[in-house]
C-alpha atoms as a PDB file:
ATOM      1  CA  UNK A   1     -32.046  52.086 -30.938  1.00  0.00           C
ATOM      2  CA  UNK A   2     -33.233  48.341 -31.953  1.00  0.00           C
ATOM      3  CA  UNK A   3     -29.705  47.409 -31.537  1.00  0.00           C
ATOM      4  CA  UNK A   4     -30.427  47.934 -27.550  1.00  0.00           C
ATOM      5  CA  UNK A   5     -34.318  47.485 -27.424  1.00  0.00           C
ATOM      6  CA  UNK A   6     -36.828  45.624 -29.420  1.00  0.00           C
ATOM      7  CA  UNK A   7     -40.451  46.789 -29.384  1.00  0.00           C
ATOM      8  CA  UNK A   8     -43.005  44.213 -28.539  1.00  0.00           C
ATOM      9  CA  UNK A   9     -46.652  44.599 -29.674  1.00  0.00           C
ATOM     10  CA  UNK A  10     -49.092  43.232 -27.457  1.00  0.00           C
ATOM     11  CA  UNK A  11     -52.897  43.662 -28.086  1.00  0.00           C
ATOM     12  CA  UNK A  12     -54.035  43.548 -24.497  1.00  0.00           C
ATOM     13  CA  UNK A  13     -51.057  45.308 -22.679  1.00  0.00           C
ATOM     14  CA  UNK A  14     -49.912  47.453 -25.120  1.00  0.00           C
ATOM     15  CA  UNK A  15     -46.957  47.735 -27.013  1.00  0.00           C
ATOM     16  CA  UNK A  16     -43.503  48.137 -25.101  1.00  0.00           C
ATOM     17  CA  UNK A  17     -39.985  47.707 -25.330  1.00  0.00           C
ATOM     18  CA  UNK A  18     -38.076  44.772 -24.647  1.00  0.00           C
ATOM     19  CA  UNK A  19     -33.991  45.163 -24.089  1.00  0.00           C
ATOM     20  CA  UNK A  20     -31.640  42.811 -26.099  1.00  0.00           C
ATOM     21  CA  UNK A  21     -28.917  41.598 -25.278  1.00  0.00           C
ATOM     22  CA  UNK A  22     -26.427  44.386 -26.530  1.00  0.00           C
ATOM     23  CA  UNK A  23     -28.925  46.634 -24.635  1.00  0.00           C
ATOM     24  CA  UNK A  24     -28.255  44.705 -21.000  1.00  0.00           C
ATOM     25  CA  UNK A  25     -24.304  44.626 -21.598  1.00  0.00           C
ATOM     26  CA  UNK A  26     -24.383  48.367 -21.974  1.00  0.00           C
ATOM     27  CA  UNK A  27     -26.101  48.942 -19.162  1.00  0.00           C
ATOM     28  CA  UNK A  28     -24.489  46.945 -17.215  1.00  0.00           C
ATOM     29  CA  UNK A  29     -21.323  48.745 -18.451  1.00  0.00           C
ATOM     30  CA  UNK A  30     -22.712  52.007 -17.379  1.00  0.00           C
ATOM     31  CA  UNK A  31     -23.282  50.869 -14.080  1.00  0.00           C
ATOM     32  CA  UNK A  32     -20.144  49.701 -13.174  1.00  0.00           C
ATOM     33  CA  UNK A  33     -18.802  53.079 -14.898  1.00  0.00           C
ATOM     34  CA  UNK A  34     -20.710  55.440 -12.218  1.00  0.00           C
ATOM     35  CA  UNK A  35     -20.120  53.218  -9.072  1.00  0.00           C
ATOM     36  CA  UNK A  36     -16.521  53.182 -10.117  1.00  0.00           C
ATOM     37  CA  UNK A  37     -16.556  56.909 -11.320  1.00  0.00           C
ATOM     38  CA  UNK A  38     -18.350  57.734  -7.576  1.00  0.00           C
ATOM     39  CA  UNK A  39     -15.741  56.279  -5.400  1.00  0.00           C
ATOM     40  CA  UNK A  40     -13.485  58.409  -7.352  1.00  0.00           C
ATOM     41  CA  UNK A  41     -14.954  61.681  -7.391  1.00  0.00           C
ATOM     42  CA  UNK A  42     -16.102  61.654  -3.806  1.00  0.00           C
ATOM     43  CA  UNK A  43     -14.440  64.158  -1.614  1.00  0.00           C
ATOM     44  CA  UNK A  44     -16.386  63.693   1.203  1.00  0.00           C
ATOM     45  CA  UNK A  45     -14.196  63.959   4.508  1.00  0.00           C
ATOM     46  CA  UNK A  46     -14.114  61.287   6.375  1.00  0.00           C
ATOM     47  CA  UNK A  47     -13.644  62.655  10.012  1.00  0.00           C
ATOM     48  CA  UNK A  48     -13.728  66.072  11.000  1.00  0.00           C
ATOM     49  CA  UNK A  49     -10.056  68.019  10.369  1.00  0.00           C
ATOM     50  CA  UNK A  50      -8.611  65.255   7.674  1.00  0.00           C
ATOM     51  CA  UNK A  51      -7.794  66.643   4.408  1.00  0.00           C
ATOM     52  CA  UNK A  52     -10.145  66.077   1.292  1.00  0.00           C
ATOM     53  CA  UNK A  53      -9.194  62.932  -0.084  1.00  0.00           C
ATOM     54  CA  UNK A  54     -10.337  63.745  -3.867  1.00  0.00           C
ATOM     55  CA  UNK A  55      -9.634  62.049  -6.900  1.00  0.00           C
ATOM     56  CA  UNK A  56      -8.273  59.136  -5.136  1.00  0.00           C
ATOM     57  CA  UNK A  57     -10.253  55.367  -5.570  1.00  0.00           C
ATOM     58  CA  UNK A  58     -11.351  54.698  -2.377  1.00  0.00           C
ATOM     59  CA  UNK A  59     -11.620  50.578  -2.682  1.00  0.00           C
ATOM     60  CA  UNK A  60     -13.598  50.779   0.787  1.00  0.00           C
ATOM     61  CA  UNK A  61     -16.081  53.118  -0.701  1.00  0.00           C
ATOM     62  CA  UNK A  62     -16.465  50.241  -2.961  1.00  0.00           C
ATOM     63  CA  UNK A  63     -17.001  48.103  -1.044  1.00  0.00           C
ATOM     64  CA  UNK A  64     -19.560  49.163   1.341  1.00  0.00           C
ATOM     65  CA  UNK A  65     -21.548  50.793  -1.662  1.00  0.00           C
ATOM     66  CA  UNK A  66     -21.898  47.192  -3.552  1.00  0.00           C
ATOM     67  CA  UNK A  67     -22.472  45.549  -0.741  1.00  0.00           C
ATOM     68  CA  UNK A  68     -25.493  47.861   0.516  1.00  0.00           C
ATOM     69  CA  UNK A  69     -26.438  47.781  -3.647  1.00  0.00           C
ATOM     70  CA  UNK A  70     -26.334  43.892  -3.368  1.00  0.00           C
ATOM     71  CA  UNK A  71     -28.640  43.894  -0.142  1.00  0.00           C
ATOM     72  CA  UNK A  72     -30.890  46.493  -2.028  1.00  0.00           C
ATOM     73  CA  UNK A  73     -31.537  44.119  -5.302  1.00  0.00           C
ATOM     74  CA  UNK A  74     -32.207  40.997  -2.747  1.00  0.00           C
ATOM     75  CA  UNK A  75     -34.589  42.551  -0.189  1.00  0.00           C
ATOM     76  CA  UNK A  76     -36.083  44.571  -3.408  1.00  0.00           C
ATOM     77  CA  UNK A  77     -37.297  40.559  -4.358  1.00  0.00           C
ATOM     78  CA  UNK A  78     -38.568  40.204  -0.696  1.00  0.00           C
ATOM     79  CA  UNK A  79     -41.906  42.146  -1.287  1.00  0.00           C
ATOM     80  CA  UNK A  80     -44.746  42.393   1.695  1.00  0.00           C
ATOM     81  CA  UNK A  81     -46.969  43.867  -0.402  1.00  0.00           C
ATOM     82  CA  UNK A  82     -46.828  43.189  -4.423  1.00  0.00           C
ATOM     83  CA  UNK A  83     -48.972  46.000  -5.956  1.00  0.00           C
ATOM     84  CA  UNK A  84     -50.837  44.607  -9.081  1.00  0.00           C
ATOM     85  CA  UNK A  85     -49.569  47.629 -11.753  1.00  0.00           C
ATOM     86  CA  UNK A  86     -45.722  47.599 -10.268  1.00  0.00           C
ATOM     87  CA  UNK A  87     -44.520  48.789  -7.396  1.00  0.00           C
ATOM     88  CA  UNK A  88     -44.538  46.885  -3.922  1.00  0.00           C
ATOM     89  CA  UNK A  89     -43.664  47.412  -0.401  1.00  0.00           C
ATOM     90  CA  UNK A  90     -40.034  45.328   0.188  1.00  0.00           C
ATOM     91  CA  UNK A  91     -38.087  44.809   2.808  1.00  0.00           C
ATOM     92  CA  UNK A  92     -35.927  47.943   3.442  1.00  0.00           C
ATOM     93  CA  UNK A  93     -34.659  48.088   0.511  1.00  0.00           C
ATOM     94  CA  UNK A  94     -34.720  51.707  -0.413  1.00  0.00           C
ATOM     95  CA  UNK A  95     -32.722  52.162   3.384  1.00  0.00           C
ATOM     96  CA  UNK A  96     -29.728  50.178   1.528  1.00  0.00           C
ATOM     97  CA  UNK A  97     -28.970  52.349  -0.919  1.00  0.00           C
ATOM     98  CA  UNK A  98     -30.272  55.609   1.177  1.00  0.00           C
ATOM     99  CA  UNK A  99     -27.267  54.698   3.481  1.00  0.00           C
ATOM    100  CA  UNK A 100     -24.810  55.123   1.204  1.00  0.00           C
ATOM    101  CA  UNK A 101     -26.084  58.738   0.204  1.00  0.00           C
ATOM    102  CA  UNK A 102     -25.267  58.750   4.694  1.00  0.00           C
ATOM    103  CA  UNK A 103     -21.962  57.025   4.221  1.00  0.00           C
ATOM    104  CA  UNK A 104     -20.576  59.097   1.741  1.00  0.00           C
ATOM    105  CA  UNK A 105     -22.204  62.000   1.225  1.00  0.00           C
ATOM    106  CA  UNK A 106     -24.797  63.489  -2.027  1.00  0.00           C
ATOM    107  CA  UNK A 107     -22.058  63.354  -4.499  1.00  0.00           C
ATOM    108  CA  UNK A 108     -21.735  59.533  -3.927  1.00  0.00           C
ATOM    109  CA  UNK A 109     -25.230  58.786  -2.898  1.00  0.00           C
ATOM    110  CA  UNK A 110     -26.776  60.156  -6.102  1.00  0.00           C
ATOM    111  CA  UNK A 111     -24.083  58.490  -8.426  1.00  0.00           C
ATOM    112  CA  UNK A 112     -24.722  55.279  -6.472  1.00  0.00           C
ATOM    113  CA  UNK A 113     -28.618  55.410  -6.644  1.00  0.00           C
ATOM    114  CA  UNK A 114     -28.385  56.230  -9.970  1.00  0.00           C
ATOM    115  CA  UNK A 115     -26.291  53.067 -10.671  1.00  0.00           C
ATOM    116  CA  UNK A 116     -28.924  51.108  -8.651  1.00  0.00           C
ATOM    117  CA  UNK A 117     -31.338  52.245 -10.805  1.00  0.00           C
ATOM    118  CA  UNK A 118     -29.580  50.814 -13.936  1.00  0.00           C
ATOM    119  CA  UNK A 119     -29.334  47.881 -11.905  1.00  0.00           C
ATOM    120  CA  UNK A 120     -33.051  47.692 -11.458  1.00  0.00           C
ATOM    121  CA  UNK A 121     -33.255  48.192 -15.098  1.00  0.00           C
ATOM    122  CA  UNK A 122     -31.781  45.047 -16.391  1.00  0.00           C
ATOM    123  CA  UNK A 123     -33.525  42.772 -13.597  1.00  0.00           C
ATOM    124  CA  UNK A 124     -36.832  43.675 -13.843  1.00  0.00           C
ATOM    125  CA  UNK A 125     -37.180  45.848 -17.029  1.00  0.00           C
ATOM    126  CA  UNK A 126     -40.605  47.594 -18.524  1.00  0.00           C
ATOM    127  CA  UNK A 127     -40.566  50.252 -21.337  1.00  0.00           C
ATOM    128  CA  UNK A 128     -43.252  51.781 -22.800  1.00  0.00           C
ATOM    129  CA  UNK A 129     -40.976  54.807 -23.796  1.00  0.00           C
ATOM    130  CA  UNK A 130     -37.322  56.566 -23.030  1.00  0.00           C
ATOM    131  CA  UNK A 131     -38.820  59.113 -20.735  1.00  0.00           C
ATOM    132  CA  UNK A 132     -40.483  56.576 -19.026  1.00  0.00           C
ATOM    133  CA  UNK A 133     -37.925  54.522 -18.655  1.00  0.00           C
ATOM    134  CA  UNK A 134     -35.421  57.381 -17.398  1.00  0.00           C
ATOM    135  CA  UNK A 135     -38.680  58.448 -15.065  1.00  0.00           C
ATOM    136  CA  UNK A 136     -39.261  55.189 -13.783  1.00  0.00           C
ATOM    137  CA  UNK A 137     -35.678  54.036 -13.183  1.00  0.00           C
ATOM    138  CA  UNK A 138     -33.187  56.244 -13.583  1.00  0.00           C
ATOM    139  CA  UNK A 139     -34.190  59.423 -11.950  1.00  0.00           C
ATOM    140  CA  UNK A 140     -36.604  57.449  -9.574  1.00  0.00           C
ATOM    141  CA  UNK A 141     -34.401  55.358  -8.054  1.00  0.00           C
ATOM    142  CA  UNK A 142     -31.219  57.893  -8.278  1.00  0.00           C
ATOM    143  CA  UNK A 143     -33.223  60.188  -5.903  1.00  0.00           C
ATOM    144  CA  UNK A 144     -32.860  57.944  -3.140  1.00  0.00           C
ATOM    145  CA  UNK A 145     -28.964  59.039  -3.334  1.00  0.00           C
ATOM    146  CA  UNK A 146     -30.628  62.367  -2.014  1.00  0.00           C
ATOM    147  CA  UNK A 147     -30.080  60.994   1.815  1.00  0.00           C
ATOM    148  CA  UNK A 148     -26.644  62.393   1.263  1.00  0.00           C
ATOM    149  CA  UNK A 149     -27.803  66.002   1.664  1.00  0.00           C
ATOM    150  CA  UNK A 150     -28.177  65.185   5.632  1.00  0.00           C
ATOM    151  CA  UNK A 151     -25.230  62.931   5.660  1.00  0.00           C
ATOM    152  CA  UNK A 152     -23.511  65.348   8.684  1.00  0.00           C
ATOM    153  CA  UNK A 153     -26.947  65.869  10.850  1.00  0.00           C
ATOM    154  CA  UNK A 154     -28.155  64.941  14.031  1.00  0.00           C
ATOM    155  CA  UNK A 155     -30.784  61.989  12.676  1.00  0.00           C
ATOM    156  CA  UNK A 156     -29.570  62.291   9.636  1.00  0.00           C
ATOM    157  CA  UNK A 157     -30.239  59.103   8.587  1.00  0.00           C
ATOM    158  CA  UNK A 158     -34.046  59.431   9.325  1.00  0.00           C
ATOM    159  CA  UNK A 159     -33.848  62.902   7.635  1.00  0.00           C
ATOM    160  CA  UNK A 160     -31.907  62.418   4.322  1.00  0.00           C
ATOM    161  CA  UNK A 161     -34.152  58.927   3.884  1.00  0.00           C
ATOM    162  CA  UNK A 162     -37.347  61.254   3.945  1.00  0.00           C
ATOM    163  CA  UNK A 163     -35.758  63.133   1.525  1.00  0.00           C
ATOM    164  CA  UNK A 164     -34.590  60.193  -0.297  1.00  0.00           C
ATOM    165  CA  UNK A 165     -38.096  58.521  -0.289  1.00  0.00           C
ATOM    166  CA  UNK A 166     -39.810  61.844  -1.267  1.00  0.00           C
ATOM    167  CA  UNK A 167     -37.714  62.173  -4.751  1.00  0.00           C
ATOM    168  CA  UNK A 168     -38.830  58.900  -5.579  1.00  0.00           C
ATOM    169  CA  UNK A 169     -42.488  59.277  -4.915  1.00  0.00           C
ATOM    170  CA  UNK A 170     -42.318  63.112  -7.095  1.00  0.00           C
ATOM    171  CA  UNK A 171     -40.702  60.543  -9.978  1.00  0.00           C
ATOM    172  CA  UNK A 172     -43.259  57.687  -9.688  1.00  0.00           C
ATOM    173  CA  UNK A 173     -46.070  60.779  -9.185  1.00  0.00           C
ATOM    174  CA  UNK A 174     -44.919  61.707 -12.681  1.00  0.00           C
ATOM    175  CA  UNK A 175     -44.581  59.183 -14.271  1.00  0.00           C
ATOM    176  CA  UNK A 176     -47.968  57.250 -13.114  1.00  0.00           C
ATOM    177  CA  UNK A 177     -49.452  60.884 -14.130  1.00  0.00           C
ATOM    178  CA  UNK A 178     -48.005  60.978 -17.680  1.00  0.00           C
ATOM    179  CA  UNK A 179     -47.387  57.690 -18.488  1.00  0.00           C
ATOM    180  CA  UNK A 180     -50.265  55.129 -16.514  1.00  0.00           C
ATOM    181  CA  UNK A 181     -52.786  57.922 -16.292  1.00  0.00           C
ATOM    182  CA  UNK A 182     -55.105  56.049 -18.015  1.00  0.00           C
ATOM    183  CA  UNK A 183     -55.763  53.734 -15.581  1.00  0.00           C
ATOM    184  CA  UNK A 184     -57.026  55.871 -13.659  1.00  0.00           C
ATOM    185  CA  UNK A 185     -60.475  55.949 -15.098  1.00  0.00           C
ATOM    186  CA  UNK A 186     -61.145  52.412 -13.745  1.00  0.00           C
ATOM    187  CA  UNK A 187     -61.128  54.082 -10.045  1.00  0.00           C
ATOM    188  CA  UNK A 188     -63.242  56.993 -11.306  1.00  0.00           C
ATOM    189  CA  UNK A 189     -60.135  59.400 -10.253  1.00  0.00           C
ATOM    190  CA  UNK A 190     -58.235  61.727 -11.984  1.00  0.00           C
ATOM    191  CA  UNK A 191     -54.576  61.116 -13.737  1.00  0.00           C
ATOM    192  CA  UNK A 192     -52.840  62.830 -10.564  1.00  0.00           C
ATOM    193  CA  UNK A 193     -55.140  61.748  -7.630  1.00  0.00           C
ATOM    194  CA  UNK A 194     -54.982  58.392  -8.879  1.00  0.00           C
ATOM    195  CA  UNK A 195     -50.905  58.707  -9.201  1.00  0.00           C
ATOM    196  CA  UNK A 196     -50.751  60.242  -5.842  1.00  0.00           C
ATOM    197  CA  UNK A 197     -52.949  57.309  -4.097  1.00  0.00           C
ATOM    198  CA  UNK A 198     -51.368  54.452  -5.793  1.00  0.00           C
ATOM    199  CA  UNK A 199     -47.187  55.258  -5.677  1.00  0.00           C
ATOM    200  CA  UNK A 200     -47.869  57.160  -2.050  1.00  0.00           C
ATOM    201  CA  UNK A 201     -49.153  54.015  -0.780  1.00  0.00           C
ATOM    202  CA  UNK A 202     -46.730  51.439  -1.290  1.00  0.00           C
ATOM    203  CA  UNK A 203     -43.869  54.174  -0.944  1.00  0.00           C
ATOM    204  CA  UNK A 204     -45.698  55.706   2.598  1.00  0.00           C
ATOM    205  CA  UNK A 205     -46.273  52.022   4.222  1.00  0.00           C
ATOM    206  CA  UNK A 206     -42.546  51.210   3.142  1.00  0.00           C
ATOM    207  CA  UNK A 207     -41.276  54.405   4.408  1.00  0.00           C
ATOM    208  CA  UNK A 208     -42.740  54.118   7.585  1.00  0.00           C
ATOM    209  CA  UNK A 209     -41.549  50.684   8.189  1.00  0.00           C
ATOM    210  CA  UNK A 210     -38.369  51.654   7.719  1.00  0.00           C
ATOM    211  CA  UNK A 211     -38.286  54.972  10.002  1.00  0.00           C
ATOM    212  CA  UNK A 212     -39.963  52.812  13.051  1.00  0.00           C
ATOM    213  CA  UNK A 213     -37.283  50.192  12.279  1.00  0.00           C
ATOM    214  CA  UNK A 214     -34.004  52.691  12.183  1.00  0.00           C
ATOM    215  CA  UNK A 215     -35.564  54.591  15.472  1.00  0.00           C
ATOM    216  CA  UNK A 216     -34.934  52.052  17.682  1.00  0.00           C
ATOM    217  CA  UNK A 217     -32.285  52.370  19.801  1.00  0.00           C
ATOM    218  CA  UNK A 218     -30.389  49.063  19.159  1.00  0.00           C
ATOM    219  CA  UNK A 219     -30.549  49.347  15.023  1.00  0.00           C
ATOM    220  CA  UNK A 220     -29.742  53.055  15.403  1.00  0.00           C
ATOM    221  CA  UNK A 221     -26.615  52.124  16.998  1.00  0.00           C
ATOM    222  CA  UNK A 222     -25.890  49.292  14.995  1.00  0.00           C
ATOM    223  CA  UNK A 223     -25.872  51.809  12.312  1.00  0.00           C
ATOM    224  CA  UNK A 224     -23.552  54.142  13.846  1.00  0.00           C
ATOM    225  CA  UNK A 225     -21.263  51.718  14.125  1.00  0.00           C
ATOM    226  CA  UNK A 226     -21.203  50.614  10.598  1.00  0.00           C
ATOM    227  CA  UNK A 227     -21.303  54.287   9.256  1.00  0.00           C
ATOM    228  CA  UNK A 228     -17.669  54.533  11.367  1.00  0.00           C
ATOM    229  CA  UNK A 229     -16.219  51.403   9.679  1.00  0.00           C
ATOM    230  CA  UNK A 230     -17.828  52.695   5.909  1.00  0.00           C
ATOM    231  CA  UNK A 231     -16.040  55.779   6.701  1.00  0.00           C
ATOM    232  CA  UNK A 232     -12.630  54.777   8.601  1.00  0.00           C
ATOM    233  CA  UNK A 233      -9.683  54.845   6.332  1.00  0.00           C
END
């Protein structure tokens, strides 16, 4: 494992991992491996009545989901709110990837989000352990690809983002729980209220943002028509 990660002891914030250089190639590897692999196993229709196009690379796919991933890591740096033990309130960028989980479908969405999250990874990187690691970043952010499950409803992007946003906060929840719970004794709260309070109020206010900002009538069509040219083939 020190091939990939180096631990770092620090006195005052505690010892955690660091990832070498090996350790940011790899995942960088992975990450291209499950945005490629999604684009190949999607068989999501893409009108009503067309046959399933599976197994086949669809470079479009591709396309659209890097692009949205690439909009995702910049507006992730645009932060409103910067909250002083991680987390922050950015500028849409958990819509980004939430639309390709609309785009595509859950198959794609969750093996896109999941990619994002590796992509989060080696950007901005901290590891106190491998669960919290995967709990932070792997199966936090790859629940945003959750939007997919309403991909064919009536507001489905509003919907499947909900969705989206709530498997992230039951991650963070977790691990602030497990992993930060000690903090919480500073606020005179318990482990889980103090979890609950502090990732359900950067997540809410972002969330919110973003639902008042897709409702309106001009952005929801704008939307429409870029979910018909993600999807035409």
């Amino acid at each position: 494992m020190s091939f990939f990660v180096r631990e770092i002891i620090d006195e005052e914030a505690g010892n955690y991992f660091e990832l070498t250089g090996a350790g940011y190639g790899a995942l960088i590897a992975v990450m291209v491996i499950i945005l490629v692999a999604a684009c190949f196993l999607s068989g999501q229709k893409r009108r009503e009545g067309e046959e399933e196009k599976s197994g086949r690379f669809d470079t479009r796919q591709l396309v659209f989901s890097a692009m949205a991933m690439a909009l995702a890591m910049v507006t992730s740096t645009i932060k409103i709110i910067d909250m002083p033990m991680g987390g922050s309130v950015t500028l849409f960028s958990m819509l980004f990837i939430c639309l390709i989980g609309y785009w595509y479908g859950l198959r794609s969405g969750l093996m896109t989000a999941v990619a994002y999250g590796f992509l989060q990874l080696i950007t901005n990187p901290y590891i106190i352990s491998i669960p919290q690691m995967l709990t932070d970043y792997i199966f936090a952010f790859g629940a945003l690809g959750l939007s997919g499950i309403f991909c064919k409803s009536k507001y489905g992007l509003v919907k499947g983002y909900l969705v989206g946003v709530l498997g992230r906060f039951f991650f963070t929840f977790l691990s602030g729980m497990i992993f930060f719970g000690s903090y919480a004794s500073s606020y005179n709260m318990t482990a889980p209220v103090y979890s609950f309070v502090y990732n359900g109020a950067y997540l809410g206010m972002e969330a919110l943002i973003s639902v008042m900002l897709v409702l309106l009538p001009p952005v929801a069509k704008g939307l429409d028509k870029i979910k018909e040219m993600a999807q035409s083939s």
